[in-house]
PDB file of N, CA and C in Angstrom:
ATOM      1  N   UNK A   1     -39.542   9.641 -17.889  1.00  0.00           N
ATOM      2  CA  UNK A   1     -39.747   8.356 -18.503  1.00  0.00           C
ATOM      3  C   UNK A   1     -41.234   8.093 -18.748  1.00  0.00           C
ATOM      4  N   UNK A   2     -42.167   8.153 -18.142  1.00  0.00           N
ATOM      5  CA  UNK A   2     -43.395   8.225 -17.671  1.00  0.00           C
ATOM      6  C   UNK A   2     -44.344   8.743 -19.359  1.00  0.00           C
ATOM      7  N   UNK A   3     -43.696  10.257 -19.314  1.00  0.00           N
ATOM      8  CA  UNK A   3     -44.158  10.571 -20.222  1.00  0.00           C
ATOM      9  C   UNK A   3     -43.912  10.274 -21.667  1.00  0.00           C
ATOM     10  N   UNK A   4     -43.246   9.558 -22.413  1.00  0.00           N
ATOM     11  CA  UNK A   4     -42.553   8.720 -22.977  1.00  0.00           C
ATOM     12  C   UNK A   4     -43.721   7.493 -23.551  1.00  0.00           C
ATOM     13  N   UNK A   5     -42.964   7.040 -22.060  1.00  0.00           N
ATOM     14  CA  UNK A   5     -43.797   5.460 -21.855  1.00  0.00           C
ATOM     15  C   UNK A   5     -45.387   5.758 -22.634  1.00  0.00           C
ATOM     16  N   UNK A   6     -46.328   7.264 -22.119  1.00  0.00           N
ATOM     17  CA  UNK A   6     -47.801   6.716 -22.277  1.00  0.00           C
ATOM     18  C   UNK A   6     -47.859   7.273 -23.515  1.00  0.00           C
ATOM     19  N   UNK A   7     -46.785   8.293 -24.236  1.00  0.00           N
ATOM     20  CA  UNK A   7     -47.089   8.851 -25.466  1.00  0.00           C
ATOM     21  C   UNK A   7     -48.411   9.933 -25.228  1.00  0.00           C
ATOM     22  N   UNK A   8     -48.029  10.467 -24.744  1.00  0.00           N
ATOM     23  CA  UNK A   8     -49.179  11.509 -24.222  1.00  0.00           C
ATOM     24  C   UNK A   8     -50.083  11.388 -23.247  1.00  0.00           C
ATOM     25  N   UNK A   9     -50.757   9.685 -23.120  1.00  0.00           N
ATOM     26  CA  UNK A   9     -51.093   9.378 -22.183  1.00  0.00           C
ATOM     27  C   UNK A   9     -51.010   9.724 -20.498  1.00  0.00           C
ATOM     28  N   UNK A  10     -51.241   9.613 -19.952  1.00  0.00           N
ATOM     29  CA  UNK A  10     -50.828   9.799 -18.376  1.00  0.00           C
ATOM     30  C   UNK A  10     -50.825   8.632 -17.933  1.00  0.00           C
ATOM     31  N   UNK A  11     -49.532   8.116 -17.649  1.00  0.00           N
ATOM     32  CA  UNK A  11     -48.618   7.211 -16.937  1.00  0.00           C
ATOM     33  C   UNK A  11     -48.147   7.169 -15.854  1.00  0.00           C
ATOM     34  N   UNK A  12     -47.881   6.212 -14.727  1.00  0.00           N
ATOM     35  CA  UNK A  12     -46.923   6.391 -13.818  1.00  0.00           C
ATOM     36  C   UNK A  12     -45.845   5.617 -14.246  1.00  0.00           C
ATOM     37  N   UNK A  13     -44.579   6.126 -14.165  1.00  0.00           N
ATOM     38  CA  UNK A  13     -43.673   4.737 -14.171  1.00  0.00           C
ATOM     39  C   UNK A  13     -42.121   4.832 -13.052  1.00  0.00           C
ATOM     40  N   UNK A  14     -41.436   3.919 -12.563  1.00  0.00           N
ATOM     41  CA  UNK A  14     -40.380   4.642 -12.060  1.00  0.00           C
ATOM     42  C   UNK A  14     -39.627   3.514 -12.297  1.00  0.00           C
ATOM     43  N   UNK A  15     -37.942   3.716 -12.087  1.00  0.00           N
ATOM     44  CA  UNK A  15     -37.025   2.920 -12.742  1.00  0.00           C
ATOM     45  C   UNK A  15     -36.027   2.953 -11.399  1.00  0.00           C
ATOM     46  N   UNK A  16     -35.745   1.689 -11.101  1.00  0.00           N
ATOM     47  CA  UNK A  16     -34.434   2.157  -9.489  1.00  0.00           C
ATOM     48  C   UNK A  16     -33.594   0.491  -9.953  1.00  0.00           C
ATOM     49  N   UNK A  17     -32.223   0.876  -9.083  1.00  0.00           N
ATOM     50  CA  UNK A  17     -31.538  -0.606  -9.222  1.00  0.00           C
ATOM     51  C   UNK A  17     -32.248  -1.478  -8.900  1.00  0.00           C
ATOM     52  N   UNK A  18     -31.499  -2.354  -9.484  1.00  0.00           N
ATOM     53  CA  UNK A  18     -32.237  -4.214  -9.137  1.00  0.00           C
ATOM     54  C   UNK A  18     -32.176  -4.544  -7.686  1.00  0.00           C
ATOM     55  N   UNK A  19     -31.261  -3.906  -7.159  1.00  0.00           N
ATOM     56  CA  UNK A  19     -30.545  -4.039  -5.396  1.00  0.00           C
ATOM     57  C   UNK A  19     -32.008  -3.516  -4.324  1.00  0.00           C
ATOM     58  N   UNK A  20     -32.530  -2.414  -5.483  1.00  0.00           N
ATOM     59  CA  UNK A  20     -34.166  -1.899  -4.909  1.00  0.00           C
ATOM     60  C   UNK A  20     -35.059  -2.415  -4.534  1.00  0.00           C
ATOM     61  N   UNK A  21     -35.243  -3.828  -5.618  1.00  0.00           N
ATOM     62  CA  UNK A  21     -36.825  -4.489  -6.004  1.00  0.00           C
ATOM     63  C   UNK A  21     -37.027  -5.052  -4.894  1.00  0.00           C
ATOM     64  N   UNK A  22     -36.207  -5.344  -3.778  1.00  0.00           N
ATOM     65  CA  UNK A  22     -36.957  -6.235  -2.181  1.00  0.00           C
ATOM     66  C   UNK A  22     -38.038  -5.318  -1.488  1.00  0.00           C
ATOM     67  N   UNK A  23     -37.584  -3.813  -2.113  1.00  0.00           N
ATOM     68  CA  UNK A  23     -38.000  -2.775  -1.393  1.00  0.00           C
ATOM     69  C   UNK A  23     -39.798  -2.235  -1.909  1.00  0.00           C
ATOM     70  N   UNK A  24     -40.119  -2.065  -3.012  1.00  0.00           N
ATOM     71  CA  UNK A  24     -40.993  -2.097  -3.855  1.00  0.00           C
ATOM     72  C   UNK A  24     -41.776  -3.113  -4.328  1.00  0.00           C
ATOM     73  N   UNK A  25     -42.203  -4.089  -3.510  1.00  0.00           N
ATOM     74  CA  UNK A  25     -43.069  -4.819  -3.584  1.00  0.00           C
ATOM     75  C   UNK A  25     -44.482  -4.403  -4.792  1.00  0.00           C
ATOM     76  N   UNK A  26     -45.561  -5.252  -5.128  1.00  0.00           N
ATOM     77  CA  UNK A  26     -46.509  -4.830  -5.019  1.00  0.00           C
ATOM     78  C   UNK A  26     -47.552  -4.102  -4.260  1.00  0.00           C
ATOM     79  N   UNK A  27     -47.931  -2.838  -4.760  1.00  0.00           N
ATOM     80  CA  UNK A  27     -48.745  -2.052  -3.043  1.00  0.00           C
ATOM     81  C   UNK A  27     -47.700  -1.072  -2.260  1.00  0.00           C
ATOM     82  N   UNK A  28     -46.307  -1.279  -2.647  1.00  0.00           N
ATOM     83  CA  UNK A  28     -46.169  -0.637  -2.152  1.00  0.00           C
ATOM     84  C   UNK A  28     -44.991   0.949  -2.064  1.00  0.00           C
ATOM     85  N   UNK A  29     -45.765   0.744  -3.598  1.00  0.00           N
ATOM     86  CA  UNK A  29     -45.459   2.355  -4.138  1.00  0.00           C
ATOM     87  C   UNK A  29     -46.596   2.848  -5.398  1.00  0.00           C
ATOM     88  N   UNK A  30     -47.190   3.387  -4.773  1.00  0.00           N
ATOM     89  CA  UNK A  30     -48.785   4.061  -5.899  1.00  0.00           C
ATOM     90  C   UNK A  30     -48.152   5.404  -6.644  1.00  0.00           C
ATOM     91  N   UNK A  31     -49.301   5.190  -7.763  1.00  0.00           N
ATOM     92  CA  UNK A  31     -49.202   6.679  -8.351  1.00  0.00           C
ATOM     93  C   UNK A  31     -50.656   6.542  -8.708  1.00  0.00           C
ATOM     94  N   UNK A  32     -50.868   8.010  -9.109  1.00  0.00           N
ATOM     95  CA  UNK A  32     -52.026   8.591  -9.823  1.00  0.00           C
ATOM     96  C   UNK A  32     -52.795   7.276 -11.132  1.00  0.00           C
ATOM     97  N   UNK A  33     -51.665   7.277 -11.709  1.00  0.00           N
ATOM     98  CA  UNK A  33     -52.453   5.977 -13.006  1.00  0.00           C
ATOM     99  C   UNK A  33     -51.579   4.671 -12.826  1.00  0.00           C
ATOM    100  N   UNK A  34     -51.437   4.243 -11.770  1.00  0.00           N
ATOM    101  CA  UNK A  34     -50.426   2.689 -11.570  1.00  0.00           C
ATOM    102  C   UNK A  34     -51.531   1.794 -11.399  1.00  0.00           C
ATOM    103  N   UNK A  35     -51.342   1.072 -12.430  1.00  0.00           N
ATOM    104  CA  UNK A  35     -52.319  -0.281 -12.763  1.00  0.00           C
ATOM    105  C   UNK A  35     -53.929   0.571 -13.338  1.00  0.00           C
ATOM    106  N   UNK A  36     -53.549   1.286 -14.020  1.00  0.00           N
ATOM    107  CA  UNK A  36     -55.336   1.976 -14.455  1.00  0.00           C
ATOM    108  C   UNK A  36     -54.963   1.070 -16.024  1.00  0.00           C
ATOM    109  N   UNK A  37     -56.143   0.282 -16.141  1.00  0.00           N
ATOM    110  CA  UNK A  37     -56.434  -0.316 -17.493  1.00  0.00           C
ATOM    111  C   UNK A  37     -55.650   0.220 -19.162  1.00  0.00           C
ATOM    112  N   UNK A  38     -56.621   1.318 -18.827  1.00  0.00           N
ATOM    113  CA  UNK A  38     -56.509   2.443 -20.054  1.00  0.00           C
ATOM    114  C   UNK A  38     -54.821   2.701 -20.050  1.00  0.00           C
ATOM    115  N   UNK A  39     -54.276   3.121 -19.288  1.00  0.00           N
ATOM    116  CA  UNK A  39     -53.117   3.554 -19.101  1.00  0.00           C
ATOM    117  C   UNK A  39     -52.150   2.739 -19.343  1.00  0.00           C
ATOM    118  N   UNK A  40     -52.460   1.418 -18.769  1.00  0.00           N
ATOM    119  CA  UNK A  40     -51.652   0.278 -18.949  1.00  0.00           C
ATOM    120  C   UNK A  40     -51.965   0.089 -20.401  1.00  0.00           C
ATOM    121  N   UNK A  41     -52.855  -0.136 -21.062  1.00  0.00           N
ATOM    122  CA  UNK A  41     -52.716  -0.763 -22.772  1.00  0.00           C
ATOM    123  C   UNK A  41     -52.177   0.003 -23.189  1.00  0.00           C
ATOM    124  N   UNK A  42     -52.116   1.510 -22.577  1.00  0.00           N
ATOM    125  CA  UNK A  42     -51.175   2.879 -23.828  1.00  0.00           C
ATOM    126  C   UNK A  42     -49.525   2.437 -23.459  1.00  0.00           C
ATOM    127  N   UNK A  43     -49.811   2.445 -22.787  1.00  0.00           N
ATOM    128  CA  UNK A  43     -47.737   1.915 -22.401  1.00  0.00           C
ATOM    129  C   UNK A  43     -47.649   0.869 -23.133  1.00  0.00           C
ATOM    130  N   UNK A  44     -47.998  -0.215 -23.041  1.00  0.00           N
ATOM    131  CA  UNK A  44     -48.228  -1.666 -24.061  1.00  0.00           C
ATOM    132  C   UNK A  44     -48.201  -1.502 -25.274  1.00  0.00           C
ATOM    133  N   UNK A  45     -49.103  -0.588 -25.573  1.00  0.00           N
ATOM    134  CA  UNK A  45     -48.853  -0.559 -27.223  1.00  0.00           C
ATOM    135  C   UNK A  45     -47.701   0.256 -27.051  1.00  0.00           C
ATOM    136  N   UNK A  46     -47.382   1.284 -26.695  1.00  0.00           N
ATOM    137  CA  UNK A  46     -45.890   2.040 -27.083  1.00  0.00           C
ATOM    138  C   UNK A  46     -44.661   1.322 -26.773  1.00  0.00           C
ATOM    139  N   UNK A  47     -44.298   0.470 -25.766  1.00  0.00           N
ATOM    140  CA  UNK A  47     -43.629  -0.200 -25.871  1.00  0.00           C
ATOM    141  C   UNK A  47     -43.634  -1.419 -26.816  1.00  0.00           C
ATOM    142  N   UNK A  48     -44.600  -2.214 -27.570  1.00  0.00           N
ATOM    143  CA  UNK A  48     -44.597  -3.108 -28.535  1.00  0.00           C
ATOM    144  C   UNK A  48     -44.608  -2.197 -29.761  1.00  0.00           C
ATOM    145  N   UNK A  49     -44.515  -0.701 -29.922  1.00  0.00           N
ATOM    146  CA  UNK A  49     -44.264  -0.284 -31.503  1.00  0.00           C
ATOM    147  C   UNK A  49     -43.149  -0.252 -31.400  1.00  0.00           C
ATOM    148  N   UNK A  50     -42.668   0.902 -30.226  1.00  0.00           N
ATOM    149  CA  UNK A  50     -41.296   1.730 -29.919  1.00  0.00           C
ATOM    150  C   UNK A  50     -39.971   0.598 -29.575  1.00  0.00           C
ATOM    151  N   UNK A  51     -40.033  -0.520 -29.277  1.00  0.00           N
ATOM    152  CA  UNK A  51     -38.595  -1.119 -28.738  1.00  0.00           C
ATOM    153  C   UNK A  51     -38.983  -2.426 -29.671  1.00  0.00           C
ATOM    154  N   UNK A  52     -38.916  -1.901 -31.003  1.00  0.00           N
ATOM    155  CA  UNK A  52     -38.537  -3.206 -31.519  1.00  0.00           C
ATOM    156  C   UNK A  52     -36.737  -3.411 -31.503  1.00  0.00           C
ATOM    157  N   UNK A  53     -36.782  -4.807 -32.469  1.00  0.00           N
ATOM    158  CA  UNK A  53     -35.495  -5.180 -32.191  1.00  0.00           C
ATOM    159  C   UNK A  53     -33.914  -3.995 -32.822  1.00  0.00           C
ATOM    160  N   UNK A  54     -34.457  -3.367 -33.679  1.00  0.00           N
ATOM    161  CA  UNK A  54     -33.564  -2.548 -34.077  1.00  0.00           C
ATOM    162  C   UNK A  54     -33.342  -1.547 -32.687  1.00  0.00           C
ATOM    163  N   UNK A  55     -34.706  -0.711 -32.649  1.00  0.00           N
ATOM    164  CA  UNK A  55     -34.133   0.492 -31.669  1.00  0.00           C
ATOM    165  C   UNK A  55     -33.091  -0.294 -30.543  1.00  0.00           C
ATOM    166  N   UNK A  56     -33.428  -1.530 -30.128  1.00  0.00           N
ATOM    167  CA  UNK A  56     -32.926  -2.130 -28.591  1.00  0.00           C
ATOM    168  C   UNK A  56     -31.374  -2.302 -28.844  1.00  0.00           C
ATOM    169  N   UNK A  57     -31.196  -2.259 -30.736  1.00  0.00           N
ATOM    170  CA  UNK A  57     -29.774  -2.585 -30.720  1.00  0.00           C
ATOM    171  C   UNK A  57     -28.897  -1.507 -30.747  1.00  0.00           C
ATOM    172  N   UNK A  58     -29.221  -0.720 -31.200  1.00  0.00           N
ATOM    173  CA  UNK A  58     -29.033   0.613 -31.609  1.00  0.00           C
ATOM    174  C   UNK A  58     -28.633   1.136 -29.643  1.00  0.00           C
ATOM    175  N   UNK A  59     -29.555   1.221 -29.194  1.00  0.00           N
ATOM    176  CA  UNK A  59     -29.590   1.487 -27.661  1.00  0.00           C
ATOM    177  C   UNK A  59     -28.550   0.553 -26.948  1.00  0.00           C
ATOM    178  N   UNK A  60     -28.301  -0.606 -27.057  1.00  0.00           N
ATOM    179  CA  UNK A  60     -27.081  -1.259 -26.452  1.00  0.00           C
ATOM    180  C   UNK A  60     -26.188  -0.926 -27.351  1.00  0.00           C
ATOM    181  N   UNK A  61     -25.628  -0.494 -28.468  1.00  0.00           N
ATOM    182  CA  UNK A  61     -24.515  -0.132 -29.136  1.00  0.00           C
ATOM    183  C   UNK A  61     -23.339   1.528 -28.359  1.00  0.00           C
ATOM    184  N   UNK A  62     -24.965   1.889 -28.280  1.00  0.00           N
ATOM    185  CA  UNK A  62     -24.269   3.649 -28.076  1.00  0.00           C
ATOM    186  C   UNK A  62     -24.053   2.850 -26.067  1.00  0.00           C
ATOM    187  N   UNK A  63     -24.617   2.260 -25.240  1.00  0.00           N
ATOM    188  CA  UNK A  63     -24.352   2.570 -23.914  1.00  0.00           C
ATOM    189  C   UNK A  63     -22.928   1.757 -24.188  1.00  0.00           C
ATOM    190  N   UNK A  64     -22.394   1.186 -25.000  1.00  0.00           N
ATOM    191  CA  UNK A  64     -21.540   0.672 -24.906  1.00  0.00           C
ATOM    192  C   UNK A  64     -20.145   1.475 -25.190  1.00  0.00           C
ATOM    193  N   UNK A  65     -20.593   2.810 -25.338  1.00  0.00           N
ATOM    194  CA  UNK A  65     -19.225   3.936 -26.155  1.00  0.00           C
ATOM    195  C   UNK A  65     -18.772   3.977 -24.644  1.00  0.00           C
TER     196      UNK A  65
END
């Protein structure tokens, strides 16, 4: 996902159930580029080109087969 997310960039990212998030606080799961500036605006912009409203529909259509 990670690699995705930065578009070549170097990213950290990780994805777990919602049942998780008590567990993962802030602080308290690091990576290599988690919260680095640079890194963060490359995810930002790829997510504000990449998930506009079409792809998102397109993406809830097919999880729905």
């Amino acid at each position: 996902m990670a690699k995705g997310l930065g578009n070549g960039f170097p990213v950290g990212a990780m994805v777990g159930k919602a049942s998780l998030k008590e567990a993962f606080g802030p602080g308290s799961h690091g990576s290599t580029f988690g919260g680095n500036p640079l890194a963060m605006a490359a995810a930002a912009a790829v997510l504000e080109e990449a998930l506009s409203d079409s792809v998102l529909q397109s993406v809830k259509q097919r999880a729905n087969c």
